[in-house]
Protein backbone atom coordinates (compact mmCIF):
# COMPACT_ATOMS: atom_id res chain seq x y z
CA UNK A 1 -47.55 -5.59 16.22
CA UNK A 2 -44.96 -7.26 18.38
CA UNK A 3 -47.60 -10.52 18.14
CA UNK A 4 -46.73 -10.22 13.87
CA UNK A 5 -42.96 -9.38 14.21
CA UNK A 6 -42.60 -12.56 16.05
CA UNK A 7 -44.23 -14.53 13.81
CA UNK A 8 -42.47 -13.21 10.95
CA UNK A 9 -39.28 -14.04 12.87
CA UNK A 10 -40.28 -17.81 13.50
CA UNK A 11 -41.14 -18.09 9.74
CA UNK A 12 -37.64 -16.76 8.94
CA UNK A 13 -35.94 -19.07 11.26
CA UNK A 14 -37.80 -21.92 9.83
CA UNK A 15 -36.98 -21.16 6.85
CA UNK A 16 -33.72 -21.05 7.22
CA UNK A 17 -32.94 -24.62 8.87
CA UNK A 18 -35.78 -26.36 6.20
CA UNK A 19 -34.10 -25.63 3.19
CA UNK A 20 -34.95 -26.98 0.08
CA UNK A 21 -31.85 -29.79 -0.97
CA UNK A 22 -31.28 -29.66 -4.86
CA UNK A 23 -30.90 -33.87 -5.74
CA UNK A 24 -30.50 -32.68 -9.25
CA UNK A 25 -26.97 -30.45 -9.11
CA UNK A 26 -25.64 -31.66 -6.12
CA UNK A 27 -22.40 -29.30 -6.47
CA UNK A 28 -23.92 -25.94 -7.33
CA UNK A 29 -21.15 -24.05 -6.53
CA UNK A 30 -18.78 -26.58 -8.50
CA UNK A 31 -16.30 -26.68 -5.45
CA UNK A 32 -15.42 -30.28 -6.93
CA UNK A 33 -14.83 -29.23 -10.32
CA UNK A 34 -11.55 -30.36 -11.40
CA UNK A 35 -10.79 -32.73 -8.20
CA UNK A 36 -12.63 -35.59 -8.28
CA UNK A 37 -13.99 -35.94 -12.13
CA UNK A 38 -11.85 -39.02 -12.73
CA UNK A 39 -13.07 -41.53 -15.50
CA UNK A 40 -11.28 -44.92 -17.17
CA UNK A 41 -9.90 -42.82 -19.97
CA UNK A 42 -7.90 -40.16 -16.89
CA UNK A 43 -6.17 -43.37 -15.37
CA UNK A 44 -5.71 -46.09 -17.77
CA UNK A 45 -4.48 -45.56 -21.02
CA UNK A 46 -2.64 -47.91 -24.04
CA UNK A 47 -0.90 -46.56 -26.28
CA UNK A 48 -0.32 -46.87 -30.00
CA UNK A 49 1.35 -50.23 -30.63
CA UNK A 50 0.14 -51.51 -27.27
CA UNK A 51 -3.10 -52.51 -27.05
CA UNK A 52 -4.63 -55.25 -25.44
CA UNK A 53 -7.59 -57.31 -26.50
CA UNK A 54 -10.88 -55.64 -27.14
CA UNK A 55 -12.96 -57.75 -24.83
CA UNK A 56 -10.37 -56.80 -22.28
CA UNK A 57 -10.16 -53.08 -22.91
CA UNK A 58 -14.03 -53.40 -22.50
CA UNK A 59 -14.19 -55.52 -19.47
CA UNK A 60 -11.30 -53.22 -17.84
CA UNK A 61 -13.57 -50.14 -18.83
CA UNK A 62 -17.12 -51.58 -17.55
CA UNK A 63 -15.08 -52.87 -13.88
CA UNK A 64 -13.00 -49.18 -13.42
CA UNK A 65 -16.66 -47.35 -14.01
CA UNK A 66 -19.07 -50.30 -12.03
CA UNK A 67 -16.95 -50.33 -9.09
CA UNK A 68 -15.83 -47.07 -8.45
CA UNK A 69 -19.68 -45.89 -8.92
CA UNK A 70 -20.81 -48.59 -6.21
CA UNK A 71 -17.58 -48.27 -3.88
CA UNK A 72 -18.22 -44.52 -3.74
CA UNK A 73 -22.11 -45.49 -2.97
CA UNK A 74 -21.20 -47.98 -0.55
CA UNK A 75 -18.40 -45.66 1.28
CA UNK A 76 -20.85 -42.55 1.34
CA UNK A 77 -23.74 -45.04 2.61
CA UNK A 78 -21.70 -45.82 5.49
CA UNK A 79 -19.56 -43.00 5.99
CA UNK A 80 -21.32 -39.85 4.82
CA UNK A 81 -23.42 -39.16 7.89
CA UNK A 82 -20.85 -39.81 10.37
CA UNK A 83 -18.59 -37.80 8.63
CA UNK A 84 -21.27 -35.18 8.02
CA UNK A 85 -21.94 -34.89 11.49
CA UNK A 86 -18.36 -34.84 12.33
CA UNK A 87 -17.45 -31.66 9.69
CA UNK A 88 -20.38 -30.22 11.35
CA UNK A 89 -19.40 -30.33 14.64
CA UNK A 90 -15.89 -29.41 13.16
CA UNK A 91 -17.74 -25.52 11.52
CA UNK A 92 -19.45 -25.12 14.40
CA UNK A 93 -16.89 -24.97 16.52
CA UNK A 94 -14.89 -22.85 14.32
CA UNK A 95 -17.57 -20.70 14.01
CA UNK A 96 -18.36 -20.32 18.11
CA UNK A 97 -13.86 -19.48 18.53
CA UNK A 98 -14.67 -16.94 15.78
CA UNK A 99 -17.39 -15.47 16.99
CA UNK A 100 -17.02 -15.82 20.97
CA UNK A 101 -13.03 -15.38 21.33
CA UNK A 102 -11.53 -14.33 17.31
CA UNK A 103 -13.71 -11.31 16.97
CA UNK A 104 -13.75 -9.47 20.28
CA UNK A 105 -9.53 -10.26 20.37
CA UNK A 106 -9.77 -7.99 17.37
CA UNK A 107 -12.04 -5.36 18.82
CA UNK A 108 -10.02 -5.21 21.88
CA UNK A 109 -6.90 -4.82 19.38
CA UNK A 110 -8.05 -2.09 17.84
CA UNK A 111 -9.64 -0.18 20.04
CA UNK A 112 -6.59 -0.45 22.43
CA UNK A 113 -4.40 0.23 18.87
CA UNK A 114 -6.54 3.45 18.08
CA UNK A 115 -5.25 4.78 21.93
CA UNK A 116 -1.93 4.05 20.97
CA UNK A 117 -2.20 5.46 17.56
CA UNK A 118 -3.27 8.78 19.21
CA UNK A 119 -0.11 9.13 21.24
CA UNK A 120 2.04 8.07 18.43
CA UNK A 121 0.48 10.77 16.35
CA UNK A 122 1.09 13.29 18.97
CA UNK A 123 4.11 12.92 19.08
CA UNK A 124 5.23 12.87 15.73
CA UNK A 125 3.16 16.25 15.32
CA UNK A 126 4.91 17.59 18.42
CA UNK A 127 8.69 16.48 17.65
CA UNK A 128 8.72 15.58 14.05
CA UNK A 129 6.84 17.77 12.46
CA UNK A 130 8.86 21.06 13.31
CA UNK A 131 12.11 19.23 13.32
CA UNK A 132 11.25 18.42 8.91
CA UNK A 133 9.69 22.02 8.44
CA UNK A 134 13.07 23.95 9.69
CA UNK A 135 15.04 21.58 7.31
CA UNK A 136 12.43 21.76 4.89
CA UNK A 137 12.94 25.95 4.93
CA UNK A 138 16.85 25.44 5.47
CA UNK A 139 17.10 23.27 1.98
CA UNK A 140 14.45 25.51 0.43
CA UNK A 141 17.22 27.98 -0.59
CA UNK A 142 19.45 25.52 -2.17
CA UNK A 143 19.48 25.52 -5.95
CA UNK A 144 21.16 22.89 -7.90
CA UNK A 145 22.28 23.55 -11.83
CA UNK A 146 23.54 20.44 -13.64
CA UNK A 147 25.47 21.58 -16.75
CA UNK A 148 26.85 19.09 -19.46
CA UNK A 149 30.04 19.71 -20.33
CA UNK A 150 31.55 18.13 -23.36
């Protein structure tokens, strides 16, 4: 039994650091949406009445697309694992504060709050409490009439 839990815990584990990378939809949960879409048409634009050659329009549009595609390849060749490795050192760290220091700060809050939270309320049961009930049975009797007089 123990012999099959631990093998269904390796398999898990496994699992979970050999994921499957999609190289089709690269931005499944469309983070980059609206940031980084930027084509010719986005930064370079002539107006009506201005217009430069054709041959030039369509030299200027095959550069701006040919360039930025290979610059970006070029950048993320050299960059992207470095980088990667850097954001992921970067998480993980975050992640071993929040886990190792953030989260126990917050227990230790509010189980120390929850102490203080008792006292407070016993007090205000003690001293507050009977202090609004008498005024609360003093005002009881008071009767107010508004009249409109014309």
């Amino acid at each position: 039994m123990a012999d099959q839990y631990n093998i269904n815990e390796e398999k898990i584990l496994k699992d979970r650091h050999a994921k499957e990378i999609d190289l089709i939809n690269r931005d499944p949960k469309q983070i980059n949406e609206d940031v980084v879409k930027v084509d010719f048409e986005d930064v370079i634009a002539e107006p009506d009445g201005t217009h430069s050659l054709d041959g030039v329009w369509k030299a200027s549009y095959t550069t701006f697309t040919v360039s930025k595609y290979w610059c970006y390849r070029v950048l993320s060749a050299v960059f992207g694992v470095p980088v990667a490795l850097l954001w992921g050192f970067c998480f993980a760290c975050i992640s071993f504060c929040h886990i190792w220091a953030v989260m126990p700060c917050i227990k230790s809050y509010l189980i120390e709050t929850q102490c203080l939270s008792r006292i407070y309320s016993l007090c205000i049961h003690t001293f507050c409490d009977p202090l609004f009930e008498a005024l609360g049975k003093i005002f009881s009797s008071v009767r107010v009439a508004l009249r409109k007089e014309v």
